[in-house]
Protein backbone atom coordinates (compact mmCIF):
# COMPACT_ATOMS: atom_id res chain seq x y z
CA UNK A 1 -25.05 175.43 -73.34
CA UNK A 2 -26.80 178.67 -74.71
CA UNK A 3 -25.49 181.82 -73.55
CA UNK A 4 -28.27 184.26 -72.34
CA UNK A 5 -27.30 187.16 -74.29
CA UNK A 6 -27.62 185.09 -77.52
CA UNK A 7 -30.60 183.22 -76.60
CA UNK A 8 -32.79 185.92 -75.27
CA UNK A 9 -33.16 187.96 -78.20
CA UNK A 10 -33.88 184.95 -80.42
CA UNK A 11 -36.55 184.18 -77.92
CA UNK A 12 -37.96 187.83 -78.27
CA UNK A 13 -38.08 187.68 -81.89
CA UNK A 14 -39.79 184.64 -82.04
CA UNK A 15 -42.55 185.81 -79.89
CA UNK A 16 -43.05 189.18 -81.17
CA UNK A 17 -42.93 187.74 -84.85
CA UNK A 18 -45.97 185.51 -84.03
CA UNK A 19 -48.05 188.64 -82.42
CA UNK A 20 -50.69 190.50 -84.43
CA UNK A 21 -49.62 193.02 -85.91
CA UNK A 22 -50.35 196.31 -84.17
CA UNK A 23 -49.21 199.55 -83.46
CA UNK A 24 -48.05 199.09 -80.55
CA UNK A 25 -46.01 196.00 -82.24
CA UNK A 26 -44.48 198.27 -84.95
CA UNK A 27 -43.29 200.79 -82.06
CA UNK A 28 -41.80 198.36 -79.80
CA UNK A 29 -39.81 197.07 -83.09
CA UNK A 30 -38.74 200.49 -83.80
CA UNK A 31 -37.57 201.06 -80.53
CA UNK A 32 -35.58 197.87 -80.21
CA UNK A 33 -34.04 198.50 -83.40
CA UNK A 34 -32.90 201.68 -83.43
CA UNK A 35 -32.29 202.38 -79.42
CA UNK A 36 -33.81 205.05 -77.06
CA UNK A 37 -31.90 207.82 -78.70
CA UNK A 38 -33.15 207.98 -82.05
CA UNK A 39 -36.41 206.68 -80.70
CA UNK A 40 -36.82 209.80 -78.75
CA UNK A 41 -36.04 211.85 -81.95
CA UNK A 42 -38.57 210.14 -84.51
CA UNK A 43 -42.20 209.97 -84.69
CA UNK A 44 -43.21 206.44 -86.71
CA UNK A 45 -46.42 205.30 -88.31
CA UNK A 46 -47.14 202.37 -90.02
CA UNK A 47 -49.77 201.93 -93.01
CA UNK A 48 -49.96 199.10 -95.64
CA UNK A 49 -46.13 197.82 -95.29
CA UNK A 50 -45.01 201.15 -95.38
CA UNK A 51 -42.83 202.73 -92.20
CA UNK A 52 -43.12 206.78 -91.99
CA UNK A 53 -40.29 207.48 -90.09
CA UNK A 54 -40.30 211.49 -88.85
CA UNK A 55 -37.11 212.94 -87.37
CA UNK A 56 -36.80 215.96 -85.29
CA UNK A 57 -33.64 217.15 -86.52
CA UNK A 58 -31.31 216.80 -89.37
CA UNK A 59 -28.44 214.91 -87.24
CA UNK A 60 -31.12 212.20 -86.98
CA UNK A 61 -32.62 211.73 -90.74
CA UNK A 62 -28.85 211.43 -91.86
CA UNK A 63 -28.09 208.79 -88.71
CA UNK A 64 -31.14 206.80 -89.62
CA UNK A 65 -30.34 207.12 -93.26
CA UNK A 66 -26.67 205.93 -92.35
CA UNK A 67 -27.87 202.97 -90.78
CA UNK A 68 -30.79 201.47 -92.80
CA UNK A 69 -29.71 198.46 -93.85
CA UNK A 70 -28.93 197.63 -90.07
CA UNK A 71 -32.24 198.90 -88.95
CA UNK A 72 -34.11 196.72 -91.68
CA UNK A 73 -32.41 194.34 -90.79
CA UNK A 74 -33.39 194.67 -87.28
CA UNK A 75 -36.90 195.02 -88.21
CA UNK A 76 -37.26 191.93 -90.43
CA UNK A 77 -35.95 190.12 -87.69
CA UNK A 78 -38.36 191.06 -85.32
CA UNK A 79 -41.50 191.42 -87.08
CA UNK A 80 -40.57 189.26 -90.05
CA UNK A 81 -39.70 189.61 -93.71
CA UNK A 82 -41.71 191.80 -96.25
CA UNK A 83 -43.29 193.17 -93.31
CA UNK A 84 -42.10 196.54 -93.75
CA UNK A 85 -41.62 196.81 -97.44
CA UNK A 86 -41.06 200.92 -97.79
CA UNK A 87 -39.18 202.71 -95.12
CA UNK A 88 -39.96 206.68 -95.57
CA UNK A 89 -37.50 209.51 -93.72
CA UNK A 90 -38.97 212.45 -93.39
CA UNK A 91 -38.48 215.92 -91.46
CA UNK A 92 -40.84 216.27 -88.56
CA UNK A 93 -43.15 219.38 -90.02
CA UNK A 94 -44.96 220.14 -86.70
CA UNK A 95 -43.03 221.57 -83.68
């Protein structure tokens, strides 16, 4: 037997990885790998393999610099390697 929580987010990946590649795509990644809090304090774009990550305060750019292996991680899992091949953290310049 497969246990839901364990099965469901393989399933997830799995779908999401075989999905154009879009904005939208890129966001809903984001979001699932870094949770509603920090995605309510970024702003992401996505050009040529590279993520522009923008962060509305300082408490976030060091929390999203603390976890970036984990949120790589995250994202090669659900978009698939080499993907994203630059992450860039940045402080949000407009108010």
């Amino acid at each position: 037997m497969i246990q839901v929580q364990r099965f469901l987010p393989e399933a997830l990946a799995e779908i999401l990885r075989k999905a154009p590649l879009t904005d939208e795509k890129v966001a809903f990644a984001w979001r699932s790998a870094v949770g509603p809090g920090i995605d309510r304090g970024t702003t992401i774009s996505f050009d040529a393999g590279t993520l522009r990550v923008s962060a509305r305060e300082q408490g976030y750019l060091k929390e999203i610099e603390r976890s970036l292996p984990l949120i790589r991680a995250r994202l090669d899992t659900l978009l698939g390697p080499d993907v994203v091949g630059t992450i860039t953290i940045e402080p949000c310049t407009t108010r």
